[in-house]
PDB file of N, CA and C in Angstrom:
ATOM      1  N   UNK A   1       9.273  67.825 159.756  1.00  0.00           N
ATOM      2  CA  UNK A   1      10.504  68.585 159.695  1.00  0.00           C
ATOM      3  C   UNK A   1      10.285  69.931 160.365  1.00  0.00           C
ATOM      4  N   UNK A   2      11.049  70.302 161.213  1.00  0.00           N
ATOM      5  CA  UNK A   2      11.081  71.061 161.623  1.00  0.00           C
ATOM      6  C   UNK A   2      12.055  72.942 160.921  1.00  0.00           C
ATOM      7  N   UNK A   3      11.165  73.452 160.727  1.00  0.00           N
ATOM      8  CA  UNK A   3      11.593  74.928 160.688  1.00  0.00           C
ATOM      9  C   UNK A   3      11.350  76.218 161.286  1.00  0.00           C
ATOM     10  N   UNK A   4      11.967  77.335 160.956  1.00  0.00           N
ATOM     11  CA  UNK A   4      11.855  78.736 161.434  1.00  0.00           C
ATOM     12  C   UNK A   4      11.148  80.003 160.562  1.00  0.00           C
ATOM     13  N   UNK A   5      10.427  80.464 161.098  1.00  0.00           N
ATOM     14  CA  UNK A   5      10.596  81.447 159.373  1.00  0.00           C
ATOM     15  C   UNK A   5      10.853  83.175 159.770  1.00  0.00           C
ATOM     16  N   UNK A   6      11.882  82.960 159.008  1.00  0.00           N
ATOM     17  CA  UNK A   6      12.599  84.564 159.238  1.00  0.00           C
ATOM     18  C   UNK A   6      11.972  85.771 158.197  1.00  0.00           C
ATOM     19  N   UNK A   7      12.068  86.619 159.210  1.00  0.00           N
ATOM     20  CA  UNK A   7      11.256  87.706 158.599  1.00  0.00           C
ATOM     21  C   UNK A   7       9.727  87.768 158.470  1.00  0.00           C
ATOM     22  N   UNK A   8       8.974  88.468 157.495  1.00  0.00           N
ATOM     23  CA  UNK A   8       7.925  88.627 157.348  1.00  0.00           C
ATOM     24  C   UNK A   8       7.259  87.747 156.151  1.00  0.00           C
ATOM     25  N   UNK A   9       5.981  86.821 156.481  1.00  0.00           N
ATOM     26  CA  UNK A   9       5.459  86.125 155.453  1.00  0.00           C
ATOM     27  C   UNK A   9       4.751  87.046 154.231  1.00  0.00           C
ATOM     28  N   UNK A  10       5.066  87.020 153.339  1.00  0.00           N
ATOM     29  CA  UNK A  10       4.517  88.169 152.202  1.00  0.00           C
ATOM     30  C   UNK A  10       3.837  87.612 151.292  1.00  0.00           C
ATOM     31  N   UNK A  11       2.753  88.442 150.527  1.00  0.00           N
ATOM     32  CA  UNK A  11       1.883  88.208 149.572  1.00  0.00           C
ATOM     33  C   UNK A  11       0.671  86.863 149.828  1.00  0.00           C
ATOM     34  N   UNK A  12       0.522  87.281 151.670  1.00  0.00           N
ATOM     35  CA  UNK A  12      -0.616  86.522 152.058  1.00  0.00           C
ATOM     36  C   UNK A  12      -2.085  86.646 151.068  1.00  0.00           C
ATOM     37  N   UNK A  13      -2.347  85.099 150.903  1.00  0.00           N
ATOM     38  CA  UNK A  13      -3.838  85.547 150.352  1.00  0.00           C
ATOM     39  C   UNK A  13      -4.797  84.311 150.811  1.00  0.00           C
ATOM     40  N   UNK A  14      -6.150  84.866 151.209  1.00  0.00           N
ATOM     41  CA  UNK A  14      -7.336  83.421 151.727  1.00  0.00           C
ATOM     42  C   UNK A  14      -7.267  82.247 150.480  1.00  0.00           C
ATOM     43  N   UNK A  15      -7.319  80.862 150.823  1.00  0.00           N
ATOM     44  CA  UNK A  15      -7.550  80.373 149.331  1.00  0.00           C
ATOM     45  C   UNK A  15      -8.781  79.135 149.704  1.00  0.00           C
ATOM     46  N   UNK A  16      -9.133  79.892 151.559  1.00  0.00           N
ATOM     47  CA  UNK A  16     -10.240  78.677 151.292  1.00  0.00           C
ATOM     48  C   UNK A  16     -10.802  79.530 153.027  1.00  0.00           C
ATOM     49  N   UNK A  17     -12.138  79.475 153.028  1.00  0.00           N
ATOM     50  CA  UNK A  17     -12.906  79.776 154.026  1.00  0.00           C
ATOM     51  C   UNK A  17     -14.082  79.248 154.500  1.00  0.00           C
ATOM     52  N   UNK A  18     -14.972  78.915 155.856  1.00  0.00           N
ATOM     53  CA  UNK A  18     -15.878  78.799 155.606  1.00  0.00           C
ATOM     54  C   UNK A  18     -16.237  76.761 155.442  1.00  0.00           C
ATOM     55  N   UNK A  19     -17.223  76.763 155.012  1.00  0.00           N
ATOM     56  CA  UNK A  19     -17.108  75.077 154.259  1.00  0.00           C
ATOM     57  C   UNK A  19     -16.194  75.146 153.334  1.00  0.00           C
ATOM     58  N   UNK A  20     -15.189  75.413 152.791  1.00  0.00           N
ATOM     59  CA  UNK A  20     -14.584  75.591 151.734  1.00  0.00           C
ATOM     60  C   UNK A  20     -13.605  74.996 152.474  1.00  0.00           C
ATOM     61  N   UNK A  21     -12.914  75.077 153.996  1.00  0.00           N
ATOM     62  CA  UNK A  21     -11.846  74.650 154.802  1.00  0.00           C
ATOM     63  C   UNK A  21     -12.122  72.871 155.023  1.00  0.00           C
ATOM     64  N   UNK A  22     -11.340  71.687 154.875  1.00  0.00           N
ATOM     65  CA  UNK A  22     -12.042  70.734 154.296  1.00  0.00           C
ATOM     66  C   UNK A  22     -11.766  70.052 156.184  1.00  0.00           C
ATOM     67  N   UNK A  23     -10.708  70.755 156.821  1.00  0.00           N
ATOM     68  CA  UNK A  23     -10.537  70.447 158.092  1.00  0.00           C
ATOM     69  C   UNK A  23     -11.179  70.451 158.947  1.00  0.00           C
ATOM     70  N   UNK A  24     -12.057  71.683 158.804  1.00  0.00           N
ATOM     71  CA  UNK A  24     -12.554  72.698 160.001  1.00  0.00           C
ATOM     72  C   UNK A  24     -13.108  71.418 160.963  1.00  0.00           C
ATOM     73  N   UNK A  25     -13.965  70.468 160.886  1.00  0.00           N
ATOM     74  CA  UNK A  25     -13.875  69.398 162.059  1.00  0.00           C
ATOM     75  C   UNK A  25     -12.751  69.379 163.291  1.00  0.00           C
ATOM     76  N   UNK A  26     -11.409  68.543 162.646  1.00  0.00           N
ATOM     77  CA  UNK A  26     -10.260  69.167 163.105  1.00  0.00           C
ATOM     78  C   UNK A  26     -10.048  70.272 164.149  1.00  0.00           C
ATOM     79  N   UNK A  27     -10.077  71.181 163.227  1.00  0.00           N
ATOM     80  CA  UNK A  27      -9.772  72.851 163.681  1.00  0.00           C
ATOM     81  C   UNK A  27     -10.296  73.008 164.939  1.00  0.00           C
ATOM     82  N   UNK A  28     -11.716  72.688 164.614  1.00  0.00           N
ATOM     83  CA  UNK A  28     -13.170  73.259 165.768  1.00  0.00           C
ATOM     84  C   UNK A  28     -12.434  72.095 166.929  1.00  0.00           C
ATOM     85  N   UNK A  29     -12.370  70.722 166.592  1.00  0.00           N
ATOM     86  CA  UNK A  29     -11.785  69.830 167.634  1.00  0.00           C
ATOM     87  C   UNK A  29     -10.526  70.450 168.563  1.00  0.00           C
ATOM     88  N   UNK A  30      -9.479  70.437 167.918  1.00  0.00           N
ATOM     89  CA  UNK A  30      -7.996  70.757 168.278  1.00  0.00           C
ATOM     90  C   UNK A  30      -8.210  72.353 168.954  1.00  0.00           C
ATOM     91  N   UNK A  31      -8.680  73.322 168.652  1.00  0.00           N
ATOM     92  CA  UNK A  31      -8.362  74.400 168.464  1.00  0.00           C
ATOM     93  C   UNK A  31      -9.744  75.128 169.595  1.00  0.00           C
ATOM     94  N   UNK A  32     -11.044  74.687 168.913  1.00  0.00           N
ATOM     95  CA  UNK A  32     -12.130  75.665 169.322  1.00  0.00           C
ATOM     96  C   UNK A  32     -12.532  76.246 168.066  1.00  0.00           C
ATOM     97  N   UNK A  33     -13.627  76.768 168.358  1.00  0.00           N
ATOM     98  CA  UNK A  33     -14.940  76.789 166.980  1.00  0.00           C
ATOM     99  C   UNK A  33     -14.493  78.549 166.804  1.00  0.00           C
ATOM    100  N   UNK A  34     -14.720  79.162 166.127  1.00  0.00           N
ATOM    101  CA  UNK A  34     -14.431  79.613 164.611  1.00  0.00           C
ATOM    102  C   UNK A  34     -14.624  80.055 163.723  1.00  0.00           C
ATOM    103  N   UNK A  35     -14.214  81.543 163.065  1.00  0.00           N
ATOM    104  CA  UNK A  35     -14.122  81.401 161.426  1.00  0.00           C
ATOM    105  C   UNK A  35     -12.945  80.962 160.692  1.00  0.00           C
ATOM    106  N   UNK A  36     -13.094  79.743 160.778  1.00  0.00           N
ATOM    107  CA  UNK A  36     -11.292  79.296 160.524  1.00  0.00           C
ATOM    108  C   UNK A  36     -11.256  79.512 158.424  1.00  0.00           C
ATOM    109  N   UNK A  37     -10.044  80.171 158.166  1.00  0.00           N
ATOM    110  CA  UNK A  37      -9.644  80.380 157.215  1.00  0.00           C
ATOM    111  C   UNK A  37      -8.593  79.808 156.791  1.00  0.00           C
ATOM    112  N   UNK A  38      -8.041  79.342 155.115  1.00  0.00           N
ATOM    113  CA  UNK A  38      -6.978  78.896 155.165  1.00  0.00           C
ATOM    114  C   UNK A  38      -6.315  80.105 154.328  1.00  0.00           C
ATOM    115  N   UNK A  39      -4.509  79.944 154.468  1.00  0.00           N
ATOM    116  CA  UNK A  39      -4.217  81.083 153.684  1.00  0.00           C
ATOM    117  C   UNK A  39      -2.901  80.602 153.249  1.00  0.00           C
ATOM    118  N   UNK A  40      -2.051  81.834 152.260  1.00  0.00           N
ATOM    119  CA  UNK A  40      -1.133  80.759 151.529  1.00  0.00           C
ATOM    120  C   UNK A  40       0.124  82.428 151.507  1.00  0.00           C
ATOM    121  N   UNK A  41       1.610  82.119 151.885  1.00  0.00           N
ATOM    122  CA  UNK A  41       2.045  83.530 151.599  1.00  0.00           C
ATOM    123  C   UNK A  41       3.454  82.766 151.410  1.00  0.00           C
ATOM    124  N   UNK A  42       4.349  83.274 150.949  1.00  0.00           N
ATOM    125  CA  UNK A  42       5.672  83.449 150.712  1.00  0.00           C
ATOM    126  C   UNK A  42       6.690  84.070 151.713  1.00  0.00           C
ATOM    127  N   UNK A  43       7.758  82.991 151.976  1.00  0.00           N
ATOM    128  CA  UNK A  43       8.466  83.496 153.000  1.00  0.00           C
ATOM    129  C   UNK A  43       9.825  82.787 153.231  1.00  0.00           C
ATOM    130  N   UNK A  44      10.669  83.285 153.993  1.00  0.00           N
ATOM    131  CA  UNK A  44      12.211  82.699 154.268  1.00  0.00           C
ATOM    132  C   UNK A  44      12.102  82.087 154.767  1.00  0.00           C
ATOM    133  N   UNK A  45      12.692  80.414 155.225  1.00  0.00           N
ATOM    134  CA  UNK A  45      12.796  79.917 156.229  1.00  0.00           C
ATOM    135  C   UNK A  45      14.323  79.212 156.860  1.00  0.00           C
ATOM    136  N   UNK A  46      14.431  79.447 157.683  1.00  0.00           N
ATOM    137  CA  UNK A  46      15.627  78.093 158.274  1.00  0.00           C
ATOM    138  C   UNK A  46      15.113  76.747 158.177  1.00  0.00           C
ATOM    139  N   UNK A  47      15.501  75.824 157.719  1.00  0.00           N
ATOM    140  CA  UNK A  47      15.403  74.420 157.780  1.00  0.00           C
ATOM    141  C   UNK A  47      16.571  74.075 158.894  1.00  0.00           C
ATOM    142  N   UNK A  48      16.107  72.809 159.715  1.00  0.00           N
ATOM    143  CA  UNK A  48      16.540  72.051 160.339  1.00  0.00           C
ATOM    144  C   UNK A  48      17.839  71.970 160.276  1.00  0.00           C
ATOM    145  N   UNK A  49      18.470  71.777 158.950  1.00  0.00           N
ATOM    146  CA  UNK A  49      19.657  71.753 158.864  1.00  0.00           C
ATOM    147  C   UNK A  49      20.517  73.143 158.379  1.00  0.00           C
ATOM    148  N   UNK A  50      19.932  74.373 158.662  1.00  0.00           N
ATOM    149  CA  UNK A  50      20.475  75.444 158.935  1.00  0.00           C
ATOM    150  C   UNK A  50      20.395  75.791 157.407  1.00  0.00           C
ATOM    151  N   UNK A  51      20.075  75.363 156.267  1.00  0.00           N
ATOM    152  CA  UNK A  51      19.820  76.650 154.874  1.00  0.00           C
ATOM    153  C   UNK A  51      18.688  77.283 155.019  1.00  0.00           C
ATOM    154  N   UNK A  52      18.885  78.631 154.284  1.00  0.00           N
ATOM    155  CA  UNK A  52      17.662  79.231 154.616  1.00  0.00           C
ATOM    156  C   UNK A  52      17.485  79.147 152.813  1.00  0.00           C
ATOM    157  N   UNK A  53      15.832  78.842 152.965  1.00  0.00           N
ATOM    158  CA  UNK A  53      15.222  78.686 151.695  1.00  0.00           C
ATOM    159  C   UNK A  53      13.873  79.519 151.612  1.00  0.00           C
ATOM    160  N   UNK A  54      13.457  79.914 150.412  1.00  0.00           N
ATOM    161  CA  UNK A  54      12.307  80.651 150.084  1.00  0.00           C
ATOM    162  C   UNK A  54      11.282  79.605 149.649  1.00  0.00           C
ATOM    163  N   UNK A  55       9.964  79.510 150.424  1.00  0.00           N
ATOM    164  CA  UNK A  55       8.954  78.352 150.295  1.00  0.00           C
ATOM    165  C   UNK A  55       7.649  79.637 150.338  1.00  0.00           C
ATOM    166  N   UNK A  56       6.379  78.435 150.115  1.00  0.00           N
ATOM    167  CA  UNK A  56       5.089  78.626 149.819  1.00  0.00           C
ATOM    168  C   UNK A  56       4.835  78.063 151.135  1.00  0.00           C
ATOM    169  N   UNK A  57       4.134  78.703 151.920  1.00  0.00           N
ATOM    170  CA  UNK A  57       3.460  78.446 153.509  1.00  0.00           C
ATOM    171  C   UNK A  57       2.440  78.409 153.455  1.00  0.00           C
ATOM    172  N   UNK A  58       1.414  77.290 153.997  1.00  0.00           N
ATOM    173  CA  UNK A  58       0.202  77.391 154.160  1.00  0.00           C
ATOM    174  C   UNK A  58      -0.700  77.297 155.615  1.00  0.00           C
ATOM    175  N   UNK A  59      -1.229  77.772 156.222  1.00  0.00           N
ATOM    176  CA  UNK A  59      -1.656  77.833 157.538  1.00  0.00           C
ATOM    177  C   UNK A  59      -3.129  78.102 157.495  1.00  0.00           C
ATOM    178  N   UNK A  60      -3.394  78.237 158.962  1.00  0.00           N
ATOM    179  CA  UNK A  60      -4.779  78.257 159.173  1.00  0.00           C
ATOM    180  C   UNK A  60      -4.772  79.193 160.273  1.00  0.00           C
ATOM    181  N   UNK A  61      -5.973  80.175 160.486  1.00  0.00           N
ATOM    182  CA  UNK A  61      -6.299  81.378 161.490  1.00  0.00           C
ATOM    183  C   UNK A  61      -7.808  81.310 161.075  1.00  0.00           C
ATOM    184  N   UNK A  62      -8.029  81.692 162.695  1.00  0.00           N
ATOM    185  CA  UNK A  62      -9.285  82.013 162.945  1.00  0.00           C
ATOM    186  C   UNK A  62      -9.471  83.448 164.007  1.00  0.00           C
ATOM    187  N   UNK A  63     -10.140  84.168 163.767  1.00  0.00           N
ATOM    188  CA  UNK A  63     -10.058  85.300 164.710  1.00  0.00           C
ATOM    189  C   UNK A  63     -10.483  85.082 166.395  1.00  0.00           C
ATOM    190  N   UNK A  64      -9.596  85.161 167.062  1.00  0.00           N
ATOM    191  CA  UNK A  64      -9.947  85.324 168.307  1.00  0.00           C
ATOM    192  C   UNK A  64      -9.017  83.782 169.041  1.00  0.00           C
ATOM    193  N   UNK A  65      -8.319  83.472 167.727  1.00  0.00           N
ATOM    194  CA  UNK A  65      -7.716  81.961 168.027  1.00  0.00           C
ATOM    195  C   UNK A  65      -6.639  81.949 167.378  1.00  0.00           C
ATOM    196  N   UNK A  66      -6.118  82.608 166.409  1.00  0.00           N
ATOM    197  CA  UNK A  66      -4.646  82.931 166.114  1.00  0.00           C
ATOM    198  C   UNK A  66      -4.595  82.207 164.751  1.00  0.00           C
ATOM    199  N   UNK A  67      -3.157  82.120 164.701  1.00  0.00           N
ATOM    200  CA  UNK A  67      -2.581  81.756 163.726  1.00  0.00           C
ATOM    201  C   UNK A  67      -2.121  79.727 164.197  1.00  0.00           C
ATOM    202  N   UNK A  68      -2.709  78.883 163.380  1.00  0.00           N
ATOM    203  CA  UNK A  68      -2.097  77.738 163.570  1.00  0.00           C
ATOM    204  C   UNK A  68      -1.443  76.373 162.354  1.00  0.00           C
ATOM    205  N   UNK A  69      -0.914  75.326 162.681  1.00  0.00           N
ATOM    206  CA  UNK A  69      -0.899  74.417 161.694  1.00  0.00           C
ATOM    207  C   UNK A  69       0.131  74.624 160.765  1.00  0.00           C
ATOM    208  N   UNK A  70       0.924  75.647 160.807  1.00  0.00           N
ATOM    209  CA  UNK A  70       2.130  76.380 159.539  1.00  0.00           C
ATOM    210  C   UNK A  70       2.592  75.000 159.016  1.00  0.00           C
ATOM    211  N   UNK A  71       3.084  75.121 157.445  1.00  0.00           N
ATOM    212  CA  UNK A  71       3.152  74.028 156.507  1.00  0.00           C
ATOM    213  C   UNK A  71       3.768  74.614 155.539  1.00  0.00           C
ATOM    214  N   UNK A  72       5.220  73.763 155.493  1.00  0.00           N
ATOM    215  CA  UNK A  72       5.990  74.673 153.546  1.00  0.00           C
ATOM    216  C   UNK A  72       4.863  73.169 153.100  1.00  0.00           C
ATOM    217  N   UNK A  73       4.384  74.241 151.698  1.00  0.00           N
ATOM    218  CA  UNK A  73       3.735  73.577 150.808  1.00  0.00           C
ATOM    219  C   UNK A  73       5.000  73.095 149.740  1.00  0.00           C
ATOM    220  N   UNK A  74       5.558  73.917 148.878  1.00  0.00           N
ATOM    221  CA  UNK A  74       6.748  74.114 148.368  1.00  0.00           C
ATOM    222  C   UNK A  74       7.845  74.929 148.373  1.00  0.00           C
ATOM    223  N   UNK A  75       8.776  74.555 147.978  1.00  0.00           N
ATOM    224  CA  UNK A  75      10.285  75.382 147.681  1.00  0.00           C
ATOM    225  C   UNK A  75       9.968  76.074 146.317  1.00  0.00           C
ATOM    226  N   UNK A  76      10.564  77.391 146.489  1.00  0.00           N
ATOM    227  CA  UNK A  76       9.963  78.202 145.466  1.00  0.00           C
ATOM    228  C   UNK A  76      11.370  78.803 144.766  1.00  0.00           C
ATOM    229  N   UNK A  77      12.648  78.477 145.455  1.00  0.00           N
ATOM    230  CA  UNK A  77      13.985  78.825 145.051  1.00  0.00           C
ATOM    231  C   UNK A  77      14.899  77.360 144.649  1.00  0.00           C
ATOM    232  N   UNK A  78      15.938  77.257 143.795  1.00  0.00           N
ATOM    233  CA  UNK A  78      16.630  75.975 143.506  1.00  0.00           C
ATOM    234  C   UNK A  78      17.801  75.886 143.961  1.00  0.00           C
ATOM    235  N   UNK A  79      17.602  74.700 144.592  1.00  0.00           N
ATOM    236  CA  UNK A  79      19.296  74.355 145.521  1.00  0.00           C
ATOM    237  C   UNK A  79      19.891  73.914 144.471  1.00  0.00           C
TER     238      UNK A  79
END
């Protein structure tokens, strides 16, 4: 599914680094090698079908390689 996310992602925090990232194979494959981190923040998004909803985002960054992989984990507001 495709979305947007408006505004600023807030109350970013690491929740996995290191061997702790269960991908990093992946990552290092797709991407290039790495301190790939995973992280988890709160934020607005547009959905596909145009509501905007407040979800739990989870992604992956590594320095010198950006930000990749963005993922609503959950909906954190009730339709």
């Amino acid at each position: 599914m495709r979305f947007e996310v408006i505004g600023p992602v807030r109350w970013v925090e690491v929740i996995a680094s290191g061997p702790g990232v269960r991908v990093r194979p992946y990552l290092r494959k797709a991407y290039g090698p790495g301190r790939w981190r995973k992280l988890k923040g709160i934020a607005t998004v547009r959905l596909a079908n145009g509501a905007l909803r407040e979800v739990e985002l989870h992604r992956y960054e590594a320095h010198g390689i950006g930000k990749r992989d963005l993922k609503i984990k959950r909906y954190l507001d009730r339709m």
